[in-house]
PDB file of N, CA and C in Angstrom:
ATOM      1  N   UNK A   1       5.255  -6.816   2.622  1.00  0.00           N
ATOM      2  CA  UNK A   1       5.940  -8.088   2.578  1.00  0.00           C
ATOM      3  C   UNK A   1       5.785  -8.797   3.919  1.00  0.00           C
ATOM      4  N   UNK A   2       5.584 -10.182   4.104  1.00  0.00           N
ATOM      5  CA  UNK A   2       5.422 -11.161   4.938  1.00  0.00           C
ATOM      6  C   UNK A   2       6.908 -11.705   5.804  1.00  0.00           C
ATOM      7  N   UNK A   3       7.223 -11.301   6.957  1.00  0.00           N
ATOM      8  CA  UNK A   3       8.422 -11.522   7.521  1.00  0.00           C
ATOM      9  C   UNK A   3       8.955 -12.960   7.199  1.00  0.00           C
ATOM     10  N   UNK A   4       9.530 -13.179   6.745  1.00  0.00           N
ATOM     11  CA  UNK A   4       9.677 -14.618   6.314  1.00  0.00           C
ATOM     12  C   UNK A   4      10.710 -15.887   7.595  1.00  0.00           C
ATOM     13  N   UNK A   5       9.886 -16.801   7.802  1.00  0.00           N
ATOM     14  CA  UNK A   5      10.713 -17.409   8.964  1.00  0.00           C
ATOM     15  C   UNK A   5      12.059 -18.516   8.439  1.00  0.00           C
ATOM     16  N   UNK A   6      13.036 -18.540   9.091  1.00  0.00           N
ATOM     17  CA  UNK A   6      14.106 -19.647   9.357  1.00  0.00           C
ATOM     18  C   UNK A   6      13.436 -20.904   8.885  1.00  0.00           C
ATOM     19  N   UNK A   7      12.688 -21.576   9.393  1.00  0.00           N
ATOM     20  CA  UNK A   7      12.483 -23.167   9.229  1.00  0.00           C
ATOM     21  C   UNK A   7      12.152 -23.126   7.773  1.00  0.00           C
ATOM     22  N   UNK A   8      10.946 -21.944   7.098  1.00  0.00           N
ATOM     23  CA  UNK A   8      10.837 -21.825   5.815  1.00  0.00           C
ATOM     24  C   UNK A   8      12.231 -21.595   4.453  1.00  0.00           C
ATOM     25  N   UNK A   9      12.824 -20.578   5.465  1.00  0.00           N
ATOM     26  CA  UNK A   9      14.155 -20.672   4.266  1.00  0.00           C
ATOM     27  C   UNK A   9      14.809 -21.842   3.877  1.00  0.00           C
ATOM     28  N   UNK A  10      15.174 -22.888   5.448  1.00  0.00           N
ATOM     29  CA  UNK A  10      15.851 -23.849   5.056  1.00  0.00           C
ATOM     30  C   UNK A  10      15.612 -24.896   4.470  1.00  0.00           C
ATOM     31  N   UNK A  11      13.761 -24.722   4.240  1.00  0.00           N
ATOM     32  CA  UNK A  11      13.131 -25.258   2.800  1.00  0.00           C
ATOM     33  C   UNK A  11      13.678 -25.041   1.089  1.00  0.00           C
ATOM     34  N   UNK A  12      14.240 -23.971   1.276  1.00  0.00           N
ATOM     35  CA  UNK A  12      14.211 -23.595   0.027  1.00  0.00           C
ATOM     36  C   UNK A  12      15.548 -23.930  -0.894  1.00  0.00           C
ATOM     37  N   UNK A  13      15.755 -23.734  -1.975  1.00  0.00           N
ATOM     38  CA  UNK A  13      17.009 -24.359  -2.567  1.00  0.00           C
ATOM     39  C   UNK A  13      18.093 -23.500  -2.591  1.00  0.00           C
ATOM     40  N   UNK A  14      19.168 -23.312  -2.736  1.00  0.00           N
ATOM     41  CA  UNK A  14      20.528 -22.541  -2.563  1.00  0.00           C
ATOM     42  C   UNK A  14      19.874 -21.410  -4.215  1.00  0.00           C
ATOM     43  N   UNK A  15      19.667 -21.551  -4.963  1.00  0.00           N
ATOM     44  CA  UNK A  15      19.226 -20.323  -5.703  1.00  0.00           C
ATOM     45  C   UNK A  15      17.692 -19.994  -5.515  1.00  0.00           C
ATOM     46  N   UNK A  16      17.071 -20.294  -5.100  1.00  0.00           N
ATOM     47  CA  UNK A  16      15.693 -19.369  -4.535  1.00  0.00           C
ATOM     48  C   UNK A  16      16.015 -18.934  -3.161  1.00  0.00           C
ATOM     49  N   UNK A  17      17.120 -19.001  -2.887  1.00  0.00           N
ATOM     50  CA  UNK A  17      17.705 -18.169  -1.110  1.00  0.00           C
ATOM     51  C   UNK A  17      18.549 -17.189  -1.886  1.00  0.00           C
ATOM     52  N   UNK A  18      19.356 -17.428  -3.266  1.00  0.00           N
ATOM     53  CA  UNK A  18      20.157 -16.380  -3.826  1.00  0.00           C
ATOM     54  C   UNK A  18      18.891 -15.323  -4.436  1.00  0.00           C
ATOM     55  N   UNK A  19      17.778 -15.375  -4.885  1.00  0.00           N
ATOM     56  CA  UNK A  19      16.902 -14.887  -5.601  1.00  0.00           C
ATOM     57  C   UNK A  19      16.023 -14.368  -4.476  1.00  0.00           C
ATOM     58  N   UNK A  20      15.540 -14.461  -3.532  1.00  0.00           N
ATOM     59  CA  UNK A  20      15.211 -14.064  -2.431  1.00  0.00           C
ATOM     60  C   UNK A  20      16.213 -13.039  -1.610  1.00  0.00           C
ATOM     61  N   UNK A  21      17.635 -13.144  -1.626  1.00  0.00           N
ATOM     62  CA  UNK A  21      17.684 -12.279  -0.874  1.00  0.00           C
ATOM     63  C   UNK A  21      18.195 -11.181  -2.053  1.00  0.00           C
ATOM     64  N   UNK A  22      17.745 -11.624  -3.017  1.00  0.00           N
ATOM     65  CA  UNK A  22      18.494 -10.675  -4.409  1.00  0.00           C
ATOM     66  C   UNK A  22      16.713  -9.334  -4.099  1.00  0.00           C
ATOM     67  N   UNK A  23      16.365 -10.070  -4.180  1.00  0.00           N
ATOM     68  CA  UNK A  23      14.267  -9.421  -4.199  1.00  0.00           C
ATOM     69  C   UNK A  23      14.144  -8.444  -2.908  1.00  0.00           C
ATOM     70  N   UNK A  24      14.853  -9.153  -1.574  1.00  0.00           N
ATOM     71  CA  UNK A  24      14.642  -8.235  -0.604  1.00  0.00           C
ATOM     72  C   UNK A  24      15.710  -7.193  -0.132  1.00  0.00           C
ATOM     73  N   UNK A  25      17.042  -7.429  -0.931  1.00  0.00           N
ATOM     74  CA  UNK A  25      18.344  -6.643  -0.973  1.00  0.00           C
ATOM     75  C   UNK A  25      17.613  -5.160  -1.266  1.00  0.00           C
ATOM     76  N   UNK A  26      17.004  -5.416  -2.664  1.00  0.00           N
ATOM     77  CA  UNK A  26      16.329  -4.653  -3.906  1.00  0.00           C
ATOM     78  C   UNK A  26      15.159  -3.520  -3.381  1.00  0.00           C
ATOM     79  N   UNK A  27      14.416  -4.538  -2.073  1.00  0.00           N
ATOM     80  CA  UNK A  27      13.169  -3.996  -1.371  1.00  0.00           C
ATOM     81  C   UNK A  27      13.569  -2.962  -0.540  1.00  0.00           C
ATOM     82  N   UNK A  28      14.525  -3.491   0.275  1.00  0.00           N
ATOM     83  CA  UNK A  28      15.108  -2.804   1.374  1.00  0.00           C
ATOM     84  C   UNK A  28      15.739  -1.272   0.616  1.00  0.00           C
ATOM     85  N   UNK A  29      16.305  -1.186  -0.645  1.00  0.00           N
ATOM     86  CA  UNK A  29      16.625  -0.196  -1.307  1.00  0.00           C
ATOM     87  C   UNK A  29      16.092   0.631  -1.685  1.00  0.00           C
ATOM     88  N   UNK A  30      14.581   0.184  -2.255  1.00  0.00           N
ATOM     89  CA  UNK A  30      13.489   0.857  -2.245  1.00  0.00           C
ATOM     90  C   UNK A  30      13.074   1.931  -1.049  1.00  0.00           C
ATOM     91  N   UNK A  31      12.676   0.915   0.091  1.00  0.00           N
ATOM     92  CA  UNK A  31      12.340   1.473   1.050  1.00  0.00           C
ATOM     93  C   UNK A  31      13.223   2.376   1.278  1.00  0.00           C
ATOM     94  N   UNK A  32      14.395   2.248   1.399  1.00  0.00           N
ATOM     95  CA  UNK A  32      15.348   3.693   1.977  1.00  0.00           C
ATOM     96  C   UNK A  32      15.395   4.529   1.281  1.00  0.00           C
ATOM     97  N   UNK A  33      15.099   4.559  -0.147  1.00  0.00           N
ATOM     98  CA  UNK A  33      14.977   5.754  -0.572  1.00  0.00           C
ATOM     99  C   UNK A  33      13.716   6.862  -0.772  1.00  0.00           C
ATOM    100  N   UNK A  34      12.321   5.749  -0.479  1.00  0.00           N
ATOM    101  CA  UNK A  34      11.305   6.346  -0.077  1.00  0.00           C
ATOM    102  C   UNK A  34      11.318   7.116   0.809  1.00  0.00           C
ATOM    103  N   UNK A  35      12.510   6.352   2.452  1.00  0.00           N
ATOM    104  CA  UNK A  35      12.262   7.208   3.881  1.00  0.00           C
ATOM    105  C   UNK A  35      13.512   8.317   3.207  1.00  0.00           C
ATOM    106  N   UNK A  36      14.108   8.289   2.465  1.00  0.00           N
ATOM    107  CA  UNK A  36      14.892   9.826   2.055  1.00  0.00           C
ATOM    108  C   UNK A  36      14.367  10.767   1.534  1.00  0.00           C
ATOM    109  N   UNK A  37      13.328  10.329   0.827  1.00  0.00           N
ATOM    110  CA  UNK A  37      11.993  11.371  -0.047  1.00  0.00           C
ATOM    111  C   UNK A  37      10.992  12.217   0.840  1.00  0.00           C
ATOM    112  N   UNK A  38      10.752  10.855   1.970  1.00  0.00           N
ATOM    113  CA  UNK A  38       9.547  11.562   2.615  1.00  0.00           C
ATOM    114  C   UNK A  38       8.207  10.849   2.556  1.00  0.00           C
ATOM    115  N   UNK A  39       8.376   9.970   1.208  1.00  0.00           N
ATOM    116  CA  UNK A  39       7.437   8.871   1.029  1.00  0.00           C
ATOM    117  C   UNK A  39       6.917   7.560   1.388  1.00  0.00           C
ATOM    118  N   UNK A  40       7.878   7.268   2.756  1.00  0.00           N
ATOM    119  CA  UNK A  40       7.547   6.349   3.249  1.00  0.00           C
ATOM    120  C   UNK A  40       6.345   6.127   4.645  1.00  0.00           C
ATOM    121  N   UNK A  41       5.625   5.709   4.024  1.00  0.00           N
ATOM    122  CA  UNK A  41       4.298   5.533   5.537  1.00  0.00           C
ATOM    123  C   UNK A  41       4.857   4.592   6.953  1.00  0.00           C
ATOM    124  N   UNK A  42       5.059   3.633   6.305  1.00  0.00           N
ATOM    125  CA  UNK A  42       5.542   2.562   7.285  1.00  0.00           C
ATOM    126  C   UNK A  42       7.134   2.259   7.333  1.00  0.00           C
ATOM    127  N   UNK A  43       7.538   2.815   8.511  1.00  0.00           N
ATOM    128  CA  UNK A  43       9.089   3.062   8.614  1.00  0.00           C
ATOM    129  C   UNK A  43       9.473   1.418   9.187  1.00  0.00           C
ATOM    130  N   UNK A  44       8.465   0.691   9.825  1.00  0.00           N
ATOM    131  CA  UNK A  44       8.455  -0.336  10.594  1.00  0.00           C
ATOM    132  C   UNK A  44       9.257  -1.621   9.319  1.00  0.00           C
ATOM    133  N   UNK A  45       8.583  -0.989   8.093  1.00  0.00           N
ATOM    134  CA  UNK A  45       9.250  -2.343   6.865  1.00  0.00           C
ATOM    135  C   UNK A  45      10.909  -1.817   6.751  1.00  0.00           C
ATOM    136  N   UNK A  46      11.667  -1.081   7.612  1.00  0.00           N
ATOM    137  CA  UNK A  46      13.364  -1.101   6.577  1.00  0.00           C
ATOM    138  C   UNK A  46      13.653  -1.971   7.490  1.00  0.00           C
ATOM    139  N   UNK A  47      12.831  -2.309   9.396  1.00  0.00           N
ATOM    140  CA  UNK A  47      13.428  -3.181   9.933  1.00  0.00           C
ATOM    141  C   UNK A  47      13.659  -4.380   9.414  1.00  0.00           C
ATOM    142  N   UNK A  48      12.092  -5.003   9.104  1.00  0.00           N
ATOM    143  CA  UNK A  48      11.200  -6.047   8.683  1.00  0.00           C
ATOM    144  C   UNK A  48      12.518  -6.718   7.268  1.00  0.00           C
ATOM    145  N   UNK A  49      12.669  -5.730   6.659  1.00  0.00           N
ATOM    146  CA  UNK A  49      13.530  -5.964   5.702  1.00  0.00           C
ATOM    147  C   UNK A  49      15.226  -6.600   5.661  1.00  0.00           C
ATOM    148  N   UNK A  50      15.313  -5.864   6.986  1.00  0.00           N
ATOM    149  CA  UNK A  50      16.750  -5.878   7.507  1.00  0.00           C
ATOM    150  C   UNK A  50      17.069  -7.005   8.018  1.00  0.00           C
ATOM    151  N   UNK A  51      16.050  -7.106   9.009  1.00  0.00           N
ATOM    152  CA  UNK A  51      15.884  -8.549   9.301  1.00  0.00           C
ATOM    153  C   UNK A  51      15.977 -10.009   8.437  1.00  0.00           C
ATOM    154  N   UNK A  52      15.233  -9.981   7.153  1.00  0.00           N
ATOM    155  CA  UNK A  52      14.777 -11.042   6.691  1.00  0.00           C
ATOM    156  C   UNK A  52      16.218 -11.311   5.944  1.00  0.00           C
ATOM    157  N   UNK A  53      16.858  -9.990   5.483  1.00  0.00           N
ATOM    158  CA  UNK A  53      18.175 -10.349   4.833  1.00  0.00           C
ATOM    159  C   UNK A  53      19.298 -11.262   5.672  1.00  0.00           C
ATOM    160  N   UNK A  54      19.066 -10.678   7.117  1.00  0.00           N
ATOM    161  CA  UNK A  54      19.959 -11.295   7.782  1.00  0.00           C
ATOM    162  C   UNK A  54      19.919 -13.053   8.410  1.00  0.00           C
ATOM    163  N   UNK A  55      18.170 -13.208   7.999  1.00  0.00           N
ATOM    164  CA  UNK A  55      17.967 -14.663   8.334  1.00  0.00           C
ATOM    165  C   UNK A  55      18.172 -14.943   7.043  1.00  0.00           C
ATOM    166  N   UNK A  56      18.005 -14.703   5.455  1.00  0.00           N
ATOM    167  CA  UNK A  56      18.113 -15.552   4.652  1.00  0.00           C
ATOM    168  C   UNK A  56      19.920 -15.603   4.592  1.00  0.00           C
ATOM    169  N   UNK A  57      20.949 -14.685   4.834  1.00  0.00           N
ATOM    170  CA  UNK A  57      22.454 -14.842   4.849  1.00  0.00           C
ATOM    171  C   UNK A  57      22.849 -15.634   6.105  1.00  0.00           C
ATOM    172  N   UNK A  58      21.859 -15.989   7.279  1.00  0.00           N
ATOM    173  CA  UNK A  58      22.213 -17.108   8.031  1.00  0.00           C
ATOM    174  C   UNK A  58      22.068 -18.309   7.496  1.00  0.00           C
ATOM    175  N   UNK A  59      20.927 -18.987   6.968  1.00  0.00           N
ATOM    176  CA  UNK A  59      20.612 -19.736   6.187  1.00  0.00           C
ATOM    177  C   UNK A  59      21.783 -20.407   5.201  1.00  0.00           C
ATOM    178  N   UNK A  60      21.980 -19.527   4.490  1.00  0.00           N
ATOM    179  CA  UNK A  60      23.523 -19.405   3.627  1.00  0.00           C
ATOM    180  C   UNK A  60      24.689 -19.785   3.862  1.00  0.00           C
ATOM    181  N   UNK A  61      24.957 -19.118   5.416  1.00  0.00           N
ATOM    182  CA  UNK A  61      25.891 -19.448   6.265  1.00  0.00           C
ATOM    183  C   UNK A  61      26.478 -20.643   6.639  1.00  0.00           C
ATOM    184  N   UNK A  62      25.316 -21.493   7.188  1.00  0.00           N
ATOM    185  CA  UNK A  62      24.949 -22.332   8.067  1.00  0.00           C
ATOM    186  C   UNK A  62      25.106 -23.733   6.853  1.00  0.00           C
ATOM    187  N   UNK A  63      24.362 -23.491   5.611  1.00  0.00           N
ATOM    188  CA  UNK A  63      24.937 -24.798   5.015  1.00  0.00           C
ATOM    189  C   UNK A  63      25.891 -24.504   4.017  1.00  0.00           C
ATOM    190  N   UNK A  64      26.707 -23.834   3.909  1.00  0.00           N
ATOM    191  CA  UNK A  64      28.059 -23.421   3.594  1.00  0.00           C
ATOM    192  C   UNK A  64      28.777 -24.179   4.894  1.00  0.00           C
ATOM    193  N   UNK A  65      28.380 -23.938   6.002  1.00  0.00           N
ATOM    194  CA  UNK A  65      29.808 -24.475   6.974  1.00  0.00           C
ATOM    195  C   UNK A  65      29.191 -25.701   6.966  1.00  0.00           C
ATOM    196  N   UNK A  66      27.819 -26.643   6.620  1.00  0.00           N
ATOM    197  CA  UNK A  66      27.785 -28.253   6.673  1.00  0.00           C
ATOM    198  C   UNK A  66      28.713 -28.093   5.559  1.00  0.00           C
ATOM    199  N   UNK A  67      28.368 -27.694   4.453  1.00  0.00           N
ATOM    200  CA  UNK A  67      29.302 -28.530   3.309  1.00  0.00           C
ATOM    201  C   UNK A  67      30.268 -28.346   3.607  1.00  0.00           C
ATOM    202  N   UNK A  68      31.272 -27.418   3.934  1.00  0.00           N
ATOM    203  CA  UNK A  68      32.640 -27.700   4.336  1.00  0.00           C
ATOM    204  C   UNK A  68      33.050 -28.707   5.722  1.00  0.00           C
ATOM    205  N   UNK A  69      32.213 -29.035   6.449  1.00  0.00           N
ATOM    206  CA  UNK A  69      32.546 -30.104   7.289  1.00  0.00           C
ATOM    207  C   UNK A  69      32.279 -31.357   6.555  1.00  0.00           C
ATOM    208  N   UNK A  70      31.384 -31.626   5.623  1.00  0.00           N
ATOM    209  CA  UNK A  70      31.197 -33.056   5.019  1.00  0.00           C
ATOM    210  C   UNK A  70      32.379 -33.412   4.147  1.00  0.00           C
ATOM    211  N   UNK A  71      32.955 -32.657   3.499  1.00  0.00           N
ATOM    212  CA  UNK A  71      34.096 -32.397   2.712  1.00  0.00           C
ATOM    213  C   UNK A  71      34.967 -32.690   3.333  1.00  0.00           C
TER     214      UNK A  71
END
């Protein structure tokens, strides 16, 4: 998976940011249970993963608190 950047998320619409971080919630789950098996090659993706969740729930964040200031 392709680290996905900030300026790109805040392209995207409030349900392809819910569906995105639904896809990489899902990934990241994967991966940890691969590195519990033994099956994981690249330990470098649970960061990669960890990460991207936490920029797409900033994203989230961020125009959640515009709409409550426009309001």
């Amino acid at each position: 998976m392709i680290s996905l950047r900030a300026k790109d998320l805040q392209e995207l619409s409030n349900e392809e940011l819910a569906q995105k971080l639904a896809d990489t919630r899902q990934e990241l789950f994967n991966l940890r249970f691969q590195s519990a098996t033994g099956a994981l090659e690249n330990t470098s993706r649970l960061k990669l993963a960890r990460r991207d969740i936490a920029r797409i729930m900033t994203v989230q964040i961020e125009r959640n608190a515009t709409q409550k200031v426009e309001s």
